[in-house]
PDB file of N, CA and C in Angstrom:
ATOM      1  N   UNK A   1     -24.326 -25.672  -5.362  1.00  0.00           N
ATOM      2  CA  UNK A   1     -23.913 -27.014  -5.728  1.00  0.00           C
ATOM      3  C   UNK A   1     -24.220 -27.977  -4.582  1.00  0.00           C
ATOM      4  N   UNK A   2     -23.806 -27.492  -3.290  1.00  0.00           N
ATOM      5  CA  UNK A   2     -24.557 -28.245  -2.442  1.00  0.00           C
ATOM      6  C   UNK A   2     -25.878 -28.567  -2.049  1.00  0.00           C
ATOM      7  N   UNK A   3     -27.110 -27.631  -2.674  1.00  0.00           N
ATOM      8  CA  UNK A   3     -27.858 -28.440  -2.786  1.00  0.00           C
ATOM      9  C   UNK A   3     -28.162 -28.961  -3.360  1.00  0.00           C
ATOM     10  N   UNK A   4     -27.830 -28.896  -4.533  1.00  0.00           N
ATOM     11  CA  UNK A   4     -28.048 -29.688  -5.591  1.00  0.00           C
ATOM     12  C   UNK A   4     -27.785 -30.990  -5.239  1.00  0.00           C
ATOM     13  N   UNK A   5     -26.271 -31.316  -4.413  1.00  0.00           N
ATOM     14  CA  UNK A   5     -26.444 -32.959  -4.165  1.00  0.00           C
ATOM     15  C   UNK A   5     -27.313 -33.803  -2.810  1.00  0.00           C
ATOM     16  N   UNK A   6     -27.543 -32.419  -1.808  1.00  0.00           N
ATOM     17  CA  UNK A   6     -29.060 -32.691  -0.975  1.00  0.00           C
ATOM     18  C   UNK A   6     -29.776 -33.047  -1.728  1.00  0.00           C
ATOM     19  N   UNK A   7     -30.507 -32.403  -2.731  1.00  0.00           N
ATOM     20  CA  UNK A   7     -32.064 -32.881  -3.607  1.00  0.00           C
ATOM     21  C   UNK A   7     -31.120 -33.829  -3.936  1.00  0.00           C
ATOM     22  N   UNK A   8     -30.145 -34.259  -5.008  1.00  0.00           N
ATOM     23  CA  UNK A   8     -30.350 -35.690  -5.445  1.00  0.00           C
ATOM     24  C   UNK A   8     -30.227 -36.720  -4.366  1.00  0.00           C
ATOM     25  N   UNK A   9     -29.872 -36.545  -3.634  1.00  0.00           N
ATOM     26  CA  UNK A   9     -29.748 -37.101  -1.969  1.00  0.00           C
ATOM     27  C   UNK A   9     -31.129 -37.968  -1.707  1.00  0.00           C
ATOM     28  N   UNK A  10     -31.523 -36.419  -1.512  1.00  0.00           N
ATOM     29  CA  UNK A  10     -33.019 -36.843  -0.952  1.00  0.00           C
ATOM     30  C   UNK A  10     -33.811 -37.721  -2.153  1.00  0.00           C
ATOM     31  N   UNK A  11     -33.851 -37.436  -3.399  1.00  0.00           N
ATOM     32  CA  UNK A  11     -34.819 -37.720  -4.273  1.00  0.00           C
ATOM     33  C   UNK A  11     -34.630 -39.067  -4.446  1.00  0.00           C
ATOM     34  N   UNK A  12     -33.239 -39.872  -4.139  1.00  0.00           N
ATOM     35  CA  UNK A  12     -32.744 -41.331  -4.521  1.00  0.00           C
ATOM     36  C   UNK A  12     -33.571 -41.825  -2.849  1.00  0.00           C
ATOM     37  N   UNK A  13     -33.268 -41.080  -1.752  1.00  0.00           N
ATOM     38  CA  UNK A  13     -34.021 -41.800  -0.504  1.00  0.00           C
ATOM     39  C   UNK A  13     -35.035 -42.119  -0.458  1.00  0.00           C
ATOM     40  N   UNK A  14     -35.865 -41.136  -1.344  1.00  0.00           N
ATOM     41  CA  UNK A  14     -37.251 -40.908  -1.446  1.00  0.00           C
ATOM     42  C   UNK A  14     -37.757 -42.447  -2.243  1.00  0.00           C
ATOM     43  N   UNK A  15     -36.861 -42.940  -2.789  1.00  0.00           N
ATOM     44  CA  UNK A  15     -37.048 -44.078  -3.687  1.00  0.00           C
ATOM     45  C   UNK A  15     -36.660 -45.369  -3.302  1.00  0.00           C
ATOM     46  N   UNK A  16     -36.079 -44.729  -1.943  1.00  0.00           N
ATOM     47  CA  UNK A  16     -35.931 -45.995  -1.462  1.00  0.00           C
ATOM     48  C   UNK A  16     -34.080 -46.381  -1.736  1.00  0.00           C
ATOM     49  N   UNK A  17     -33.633 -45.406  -2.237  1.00  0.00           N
ATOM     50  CA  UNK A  17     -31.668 -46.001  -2.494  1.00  0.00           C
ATOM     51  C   UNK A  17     -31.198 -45.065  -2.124  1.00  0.00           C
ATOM     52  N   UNK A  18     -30.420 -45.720  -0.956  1.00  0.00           N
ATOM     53  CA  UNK A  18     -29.079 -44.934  -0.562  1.00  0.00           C
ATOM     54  C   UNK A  18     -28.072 -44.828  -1.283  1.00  0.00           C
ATOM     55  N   UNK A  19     -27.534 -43.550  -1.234  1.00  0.00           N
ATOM     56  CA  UNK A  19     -26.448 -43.203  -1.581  1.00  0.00           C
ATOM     57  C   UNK A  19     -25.410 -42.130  -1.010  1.00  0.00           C
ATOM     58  N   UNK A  20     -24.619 -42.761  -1.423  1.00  0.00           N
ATOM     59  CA  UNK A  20     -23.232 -41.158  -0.824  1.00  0.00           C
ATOM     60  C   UNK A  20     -23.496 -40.175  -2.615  1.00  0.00           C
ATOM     61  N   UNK A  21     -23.441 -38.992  -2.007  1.00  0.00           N
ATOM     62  CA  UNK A  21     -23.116 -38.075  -3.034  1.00  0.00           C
ATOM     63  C   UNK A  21     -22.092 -37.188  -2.846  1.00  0.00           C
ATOM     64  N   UNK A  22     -21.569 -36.876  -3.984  1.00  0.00           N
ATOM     65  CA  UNK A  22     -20.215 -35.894  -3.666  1.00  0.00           C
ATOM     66  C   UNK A  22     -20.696 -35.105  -5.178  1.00  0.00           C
ATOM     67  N   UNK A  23     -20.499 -33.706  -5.014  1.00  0.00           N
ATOM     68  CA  UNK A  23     -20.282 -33.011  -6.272  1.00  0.00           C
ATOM     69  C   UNK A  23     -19.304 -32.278  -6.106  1.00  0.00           C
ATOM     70  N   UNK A  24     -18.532 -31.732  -7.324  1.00  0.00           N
ATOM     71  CA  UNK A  24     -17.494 -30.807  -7.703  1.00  0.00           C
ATOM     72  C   UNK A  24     -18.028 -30.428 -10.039  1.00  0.00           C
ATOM     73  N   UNK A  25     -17.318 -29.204  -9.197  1.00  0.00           N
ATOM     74  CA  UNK A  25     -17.739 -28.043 -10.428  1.00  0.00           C
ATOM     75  C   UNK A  25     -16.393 -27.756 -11.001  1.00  0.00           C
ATOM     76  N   UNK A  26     -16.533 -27.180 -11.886  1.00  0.00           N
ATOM     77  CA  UNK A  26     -15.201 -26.492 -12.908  1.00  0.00           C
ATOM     78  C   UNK A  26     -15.970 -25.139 -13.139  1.00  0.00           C
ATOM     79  N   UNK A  27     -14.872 -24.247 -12.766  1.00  0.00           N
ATOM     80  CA  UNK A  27     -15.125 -22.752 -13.023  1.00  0.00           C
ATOM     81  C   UNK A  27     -14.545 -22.633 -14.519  1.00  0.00           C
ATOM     82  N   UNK A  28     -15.765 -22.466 -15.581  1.00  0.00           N
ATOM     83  CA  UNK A  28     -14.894 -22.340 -16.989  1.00  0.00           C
ATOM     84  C   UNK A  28     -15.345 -21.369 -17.427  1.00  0.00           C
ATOM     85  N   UNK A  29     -15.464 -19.698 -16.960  1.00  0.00           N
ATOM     86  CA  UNK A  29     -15.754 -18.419 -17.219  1.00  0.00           C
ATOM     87  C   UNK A  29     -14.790 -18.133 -18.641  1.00  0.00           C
ATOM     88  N   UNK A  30     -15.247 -18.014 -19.402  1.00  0.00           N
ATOM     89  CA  UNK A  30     -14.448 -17.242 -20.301  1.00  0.00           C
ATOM     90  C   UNK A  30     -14.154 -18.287 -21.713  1.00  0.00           C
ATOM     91  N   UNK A  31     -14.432 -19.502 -21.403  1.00  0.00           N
ATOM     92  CA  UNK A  31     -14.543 -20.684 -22.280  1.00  0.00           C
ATOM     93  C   UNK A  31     -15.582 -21.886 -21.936  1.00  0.00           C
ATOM     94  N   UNK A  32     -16.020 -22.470 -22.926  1.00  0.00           N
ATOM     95  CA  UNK A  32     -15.788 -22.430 -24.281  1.00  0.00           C
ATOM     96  C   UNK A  32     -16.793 -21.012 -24.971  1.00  0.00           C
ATOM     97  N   UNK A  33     -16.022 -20.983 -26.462  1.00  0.00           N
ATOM     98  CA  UNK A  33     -16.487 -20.088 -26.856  1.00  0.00           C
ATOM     99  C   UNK A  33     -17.041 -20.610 -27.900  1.00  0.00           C
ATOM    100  N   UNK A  34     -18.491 -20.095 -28.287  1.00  0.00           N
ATOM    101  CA  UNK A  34     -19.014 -19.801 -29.568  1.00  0.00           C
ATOM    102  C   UNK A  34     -18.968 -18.814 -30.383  1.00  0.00           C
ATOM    103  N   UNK A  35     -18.555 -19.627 -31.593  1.00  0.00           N
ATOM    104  CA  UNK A  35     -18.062 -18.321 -32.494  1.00  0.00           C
ATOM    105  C   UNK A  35     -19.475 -18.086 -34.055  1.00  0.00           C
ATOM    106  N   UNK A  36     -19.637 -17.269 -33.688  1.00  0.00           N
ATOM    107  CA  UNK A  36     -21.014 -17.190 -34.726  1.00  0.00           C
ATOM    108  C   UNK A  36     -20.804 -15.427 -35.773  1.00  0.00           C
ATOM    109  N   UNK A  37     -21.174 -15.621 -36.881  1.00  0.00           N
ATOM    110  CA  UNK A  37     -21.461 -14.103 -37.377  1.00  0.00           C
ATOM    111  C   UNK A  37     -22.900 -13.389 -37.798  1.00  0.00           C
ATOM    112  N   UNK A  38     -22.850 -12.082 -37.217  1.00  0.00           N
ATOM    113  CA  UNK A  38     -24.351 -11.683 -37.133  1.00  0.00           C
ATOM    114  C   UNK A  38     -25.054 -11.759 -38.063  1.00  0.00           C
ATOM    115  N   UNK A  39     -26.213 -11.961 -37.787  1.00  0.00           N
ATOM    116  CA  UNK A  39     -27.248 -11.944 -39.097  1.00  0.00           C
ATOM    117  C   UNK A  39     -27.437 -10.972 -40.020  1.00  0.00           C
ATOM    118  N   UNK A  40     -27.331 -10.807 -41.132  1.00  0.00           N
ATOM    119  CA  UNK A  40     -27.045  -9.968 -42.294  1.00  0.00           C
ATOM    120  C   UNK A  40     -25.708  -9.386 -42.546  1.00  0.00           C
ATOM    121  N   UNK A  41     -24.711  -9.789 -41.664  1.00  0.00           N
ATOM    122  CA  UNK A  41     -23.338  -9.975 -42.071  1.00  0.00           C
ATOM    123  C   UNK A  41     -22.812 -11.388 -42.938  1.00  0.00           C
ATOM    124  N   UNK A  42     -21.825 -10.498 -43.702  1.00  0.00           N
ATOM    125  CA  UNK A  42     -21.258 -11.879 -44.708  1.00  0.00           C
ATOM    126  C   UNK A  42     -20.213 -12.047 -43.886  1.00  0.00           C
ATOM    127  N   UNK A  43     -19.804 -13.729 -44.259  1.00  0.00           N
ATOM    128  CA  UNK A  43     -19.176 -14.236 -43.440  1.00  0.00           C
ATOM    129  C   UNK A  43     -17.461 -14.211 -43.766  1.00  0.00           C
ATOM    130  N   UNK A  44     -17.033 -13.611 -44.564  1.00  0.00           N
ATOM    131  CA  UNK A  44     -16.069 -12.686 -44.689  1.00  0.00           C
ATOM    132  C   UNK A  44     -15.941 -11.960 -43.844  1.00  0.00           C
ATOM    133  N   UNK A  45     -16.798 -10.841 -43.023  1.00  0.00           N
ATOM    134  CA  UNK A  45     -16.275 -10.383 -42.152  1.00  0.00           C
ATOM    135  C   UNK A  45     -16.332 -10.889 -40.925  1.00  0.00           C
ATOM    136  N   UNK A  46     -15.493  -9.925 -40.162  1.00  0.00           N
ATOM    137  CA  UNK A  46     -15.139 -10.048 -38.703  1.00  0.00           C
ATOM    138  C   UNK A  46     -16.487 -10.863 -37.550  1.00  0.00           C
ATOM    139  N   UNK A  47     -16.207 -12.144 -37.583  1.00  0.00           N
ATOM    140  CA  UNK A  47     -16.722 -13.299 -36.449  1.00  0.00           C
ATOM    141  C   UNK A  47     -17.495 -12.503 -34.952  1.00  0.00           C
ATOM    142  N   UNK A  48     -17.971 -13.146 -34.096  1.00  0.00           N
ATOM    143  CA  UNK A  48     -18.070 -12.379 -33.233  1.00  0.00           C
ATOM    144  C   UNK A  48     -17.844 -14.061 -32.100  1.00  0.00           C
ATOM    145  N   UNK A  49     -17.384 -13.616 -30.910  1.00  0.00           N
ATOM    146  CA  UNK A  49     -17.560 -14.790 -29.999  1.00  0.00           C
ATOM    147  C   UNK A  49     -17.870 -14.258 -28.849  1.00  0.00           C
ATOM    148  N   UNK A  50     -18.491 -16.071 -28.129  1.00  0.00           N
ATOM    149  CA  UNK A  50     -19.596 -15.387 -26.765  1.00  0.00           C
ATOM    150  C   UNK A  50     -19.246 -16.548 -25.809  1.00  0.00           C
ATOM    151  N   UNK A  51     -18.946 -16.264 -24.968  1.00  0.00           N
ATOM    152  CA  UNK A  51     -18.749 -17.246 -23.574  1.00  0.00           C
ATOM    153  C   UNK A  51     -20.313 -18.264 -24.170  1.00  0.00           C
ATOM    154  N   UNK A  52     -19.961 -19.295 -23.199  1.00  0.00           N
ATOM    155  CA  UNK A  52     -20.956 -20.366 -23.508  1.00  0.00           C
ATOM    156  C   UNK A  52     -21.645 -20.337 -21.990  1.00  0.00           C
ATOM    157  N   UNK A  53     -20.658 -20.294 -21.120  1.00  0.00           N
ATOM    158  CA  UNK A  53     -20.738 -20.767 -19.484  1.00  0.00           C
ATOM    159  C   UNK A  53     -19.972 -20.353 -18.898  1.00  0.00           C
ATOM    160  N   UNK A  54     -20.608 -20.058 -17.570  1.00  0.00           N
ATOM    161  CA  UNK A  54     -19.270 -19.778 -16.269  1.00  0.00           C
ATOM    162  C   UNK A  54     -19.286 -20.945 -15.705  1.00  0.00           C
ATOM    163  N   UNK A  55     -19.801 -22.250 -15.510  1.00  0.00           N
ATOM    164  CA  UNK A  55     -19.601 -23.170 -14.240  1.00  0.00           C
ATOM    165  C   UNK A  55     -20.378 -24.095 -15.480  1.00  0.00           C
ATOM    166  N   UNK A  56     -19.355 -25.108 -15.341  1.00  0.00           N
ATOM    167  CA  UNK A  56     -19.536 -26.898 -15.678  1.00  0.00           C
ATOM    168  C   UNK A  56     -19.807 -27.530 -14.707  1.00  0.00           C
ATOM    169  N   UNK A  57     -21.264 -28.300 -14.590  1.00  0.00           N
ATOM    170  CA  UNK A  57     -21.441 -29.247 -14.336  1.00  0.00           C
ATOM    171  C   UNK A  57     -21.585 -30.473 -14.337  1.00  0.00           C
ATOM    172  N   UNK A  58     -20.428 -31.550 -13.318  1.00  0.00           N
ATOM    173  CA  UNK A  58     -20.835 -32.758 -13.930  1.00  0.00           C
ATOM    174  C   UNK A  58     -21.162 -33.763 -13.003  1.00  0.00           C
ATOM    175  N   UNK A  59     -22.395 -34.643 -13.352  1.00  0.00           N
ATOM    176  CA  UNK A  59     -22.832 -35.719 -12.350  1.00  0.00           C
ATOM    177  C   UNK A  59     -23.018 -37.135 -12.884  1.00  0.00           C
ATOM    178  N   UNK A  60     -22.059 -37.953 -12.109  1.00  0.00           N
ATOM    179  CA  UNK A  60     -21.625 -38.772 -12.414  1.00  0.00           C
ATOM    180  C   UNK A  60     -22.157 -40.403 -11.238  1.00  0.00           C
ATOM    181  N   UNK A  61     -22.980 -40.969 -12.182  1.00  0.00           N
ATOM    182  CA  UNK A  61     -23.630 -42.122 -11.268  1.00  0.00           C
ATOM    183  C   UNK A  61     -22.903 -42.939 -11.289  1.00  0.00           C
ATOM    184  N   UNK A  62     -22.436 -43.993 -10.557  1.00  0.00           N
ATOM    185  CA  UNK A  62     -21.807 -45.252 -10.115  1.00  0.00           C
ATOM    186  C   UNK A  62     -22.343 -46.085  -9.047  1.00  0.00           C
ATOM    187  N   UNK A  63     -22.445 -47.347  -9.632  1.00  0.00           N
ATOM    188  CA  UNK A  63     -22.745 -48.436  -8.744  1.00  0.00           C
ATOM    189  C   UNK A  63     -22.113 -48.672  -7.595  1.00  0.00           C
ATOM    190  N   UNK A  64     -22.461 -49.319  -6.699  1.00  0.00           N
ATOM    191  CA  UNK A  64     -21.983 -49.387  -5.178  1.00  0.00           C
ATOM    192  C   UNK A  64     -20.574 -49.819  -5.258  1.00  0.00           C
ATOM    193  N   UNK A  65     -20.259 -50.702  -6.611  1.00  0.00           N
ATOM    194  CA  UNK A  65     -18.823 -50.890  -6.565  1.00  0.00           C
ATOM    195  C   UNK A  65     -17.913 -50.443  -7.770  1.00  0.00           C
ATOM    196  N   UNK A  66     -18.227 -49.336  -7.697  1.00  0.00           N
ATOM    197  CA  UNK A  66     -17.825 -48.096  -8.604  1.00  0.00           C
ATOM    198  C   UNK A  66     -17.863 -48.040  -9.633  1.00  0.00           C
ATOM    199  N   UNK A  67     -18.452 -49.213 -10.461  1.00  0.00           N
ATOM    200  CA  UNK A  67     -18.671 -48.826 -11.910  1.00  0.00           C
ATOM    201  C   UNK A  67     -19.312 -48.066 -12.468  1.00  0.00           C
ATOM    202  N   UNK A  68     -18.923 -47.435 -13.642  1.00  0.00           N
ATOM    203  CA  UNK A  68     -19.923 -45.937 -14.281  1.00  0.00           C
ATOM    204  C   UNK A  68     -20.970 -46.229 -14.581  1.00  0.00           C
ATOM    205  N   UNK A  69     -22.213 -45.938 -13.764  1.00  0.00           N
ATOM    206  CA  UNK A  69     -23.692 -46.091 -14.839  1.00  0.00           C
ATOM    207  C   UNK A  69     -23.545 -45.461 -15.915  1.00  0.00           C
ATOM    208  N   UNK A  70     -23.609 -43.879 -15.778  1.00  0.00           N
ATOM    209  CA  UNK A  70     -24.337 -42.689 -16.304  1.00  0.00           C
ATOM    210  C   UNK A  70     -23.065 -41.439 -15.976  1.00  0.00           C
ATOM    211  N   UNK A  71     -23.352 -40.402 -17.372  1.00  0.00           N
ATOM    212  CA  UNK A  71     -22.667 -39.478 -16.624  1.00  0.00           C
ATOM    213  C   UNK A  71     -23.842 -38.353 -17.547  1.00  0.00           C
ATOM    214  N   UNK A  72     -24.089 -37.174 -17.045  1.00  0.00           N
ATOM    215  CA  UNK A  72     -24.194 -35.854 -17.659  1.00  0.00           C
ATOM    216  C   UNK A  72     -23.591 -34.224 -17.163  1.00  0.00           C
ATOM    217  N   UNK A  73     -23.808 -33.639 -18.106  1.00  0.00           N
ATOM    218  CA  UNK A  73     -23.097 -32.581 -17.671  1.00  0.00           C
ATOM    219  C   UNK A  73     -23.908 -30.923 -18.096  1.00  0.00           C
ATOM    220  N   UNK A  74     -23.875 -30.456 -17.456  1.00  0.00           N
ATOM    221  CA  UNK A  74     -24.678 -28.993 -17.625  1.00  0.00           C
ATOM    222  C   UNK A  74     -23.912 -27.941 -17.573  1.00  0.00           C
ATOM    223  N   UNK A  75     -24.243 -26.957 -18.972  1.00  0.00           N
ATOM    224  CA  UNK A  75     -23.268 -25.728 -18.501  1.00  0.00           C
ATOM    225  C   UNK A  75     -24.562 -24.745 -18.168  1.00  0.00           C
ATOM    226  N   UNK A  76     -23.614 -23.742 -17.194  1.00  0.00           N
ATOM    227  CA  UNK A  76     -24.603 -22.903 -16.321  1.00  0.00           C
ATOM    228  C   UNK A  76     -24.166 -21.236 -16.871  1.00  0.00           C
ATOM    229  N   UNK A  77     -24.703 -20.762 -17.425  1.00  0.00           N
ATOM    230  CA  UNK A  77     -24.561 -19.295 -17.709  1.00  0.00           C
ATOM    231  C   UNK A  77     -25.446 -18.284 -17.016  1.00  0.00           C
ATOM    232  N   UNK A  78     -24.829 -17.641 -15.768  1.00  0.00           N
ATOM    233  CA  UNK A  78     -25.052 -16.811 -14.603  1.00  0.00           C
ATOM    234  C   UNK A  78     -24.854 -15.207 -13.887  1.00  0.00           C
ATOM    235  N   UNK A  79     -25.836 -14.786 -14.493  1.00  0.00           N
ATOM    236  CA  UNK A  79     -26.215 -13.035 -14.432  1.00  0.00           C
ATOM    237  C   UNK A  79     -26.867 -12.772 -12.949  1.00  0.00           C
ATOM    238  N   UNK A  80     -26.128 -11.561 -12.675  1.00  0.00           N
ATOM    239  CA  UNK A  80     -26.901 -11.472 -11.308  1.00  0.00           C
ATOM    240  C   UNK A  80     -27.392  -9.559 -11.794  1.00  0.00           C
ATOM    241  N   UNK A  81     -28.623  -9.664 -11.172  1.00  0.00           N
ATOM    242  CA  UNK A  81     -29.122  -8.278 -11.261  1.00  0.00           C
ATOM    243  C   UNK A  81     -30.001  -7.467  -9.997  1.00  0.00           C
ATOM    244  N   UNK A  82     -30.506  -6.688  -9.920  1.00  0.00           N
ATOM    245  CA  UNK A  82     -31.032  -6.234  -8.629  1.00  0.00           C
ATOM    246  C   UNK A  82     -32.519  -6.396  -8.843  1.00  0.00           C
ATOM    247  N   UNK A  83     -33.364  -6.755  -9.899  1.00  0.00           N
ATOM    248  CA  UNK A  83     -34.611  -7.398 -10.117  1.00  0.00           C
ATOM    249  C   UNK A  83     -34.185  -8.695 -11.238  1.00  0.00           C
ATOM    250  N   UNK A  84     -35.273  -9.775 -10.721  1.00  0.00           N
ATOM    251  CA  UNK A  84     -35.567 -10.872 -11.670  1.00  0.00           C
ATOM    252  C   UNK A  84     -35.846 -10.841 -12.862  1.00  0.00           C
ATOM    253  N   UNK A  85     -36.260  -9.418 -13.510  1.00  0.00           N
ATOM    254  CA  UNK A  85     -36.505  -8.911 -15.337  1.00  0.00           C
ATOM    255  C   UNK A  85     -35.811  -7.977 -15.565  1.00  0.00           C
ATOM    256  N   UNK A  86     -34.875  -7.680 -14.517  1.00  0.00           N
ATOM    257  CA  UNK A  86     -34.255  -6.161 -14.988  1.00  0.00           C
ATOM    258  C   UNK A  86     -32.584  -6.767 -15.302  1.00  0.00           C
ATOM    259  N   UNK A  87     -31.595  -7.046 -16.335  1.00  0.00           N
ATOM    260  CA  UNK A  87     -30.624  -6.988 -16.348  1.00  0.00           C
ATOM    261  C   UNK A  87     -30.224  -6.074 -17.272  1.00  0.00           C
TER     262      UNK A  87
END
């Protein structure tokens, strides 16, 4: 997350606008959930649900005197494995 607000750091300098950046995350492991039923199951039966995300992201632009430009937000769903194709 911290670099993430270096690059936007840098990428607004790069353009010529300063800015302060601050980021903060929400750990939301375990929610929200999507609830879907498998393909060639009727939907009578038993649902299945799936984490969406472990970590919300949100970045939030404001003018020098704090009004909201812009906001977006990214959810991040994050596997770690001992090769880059092997999970």
């Amino acid at each position: 997350i911290d670099a993430l607000a270096l690059e936007i750091k840098s990428r607004l300098a790069a353009e010529g606008r300063s800015a302060q950046v601050r980021v903060q995350s929400i750990w939301v492991d375990g929610t929200p959930q999507a609830e879907f039923t498998p393909k060639g199951h009727s939907s009578r039966q038993q649902k299945t649900q799936c984490e969406l995300a472990d970590l919300l992201l949100c970045v939030r632009w404001e003018s020098a005197n704090g009004l909201l430009q812009r906001e977006q937000a990214m959810l991040i769903q994050a596997k770690v494995a001992s090769k880059y194709n092997k999970l």
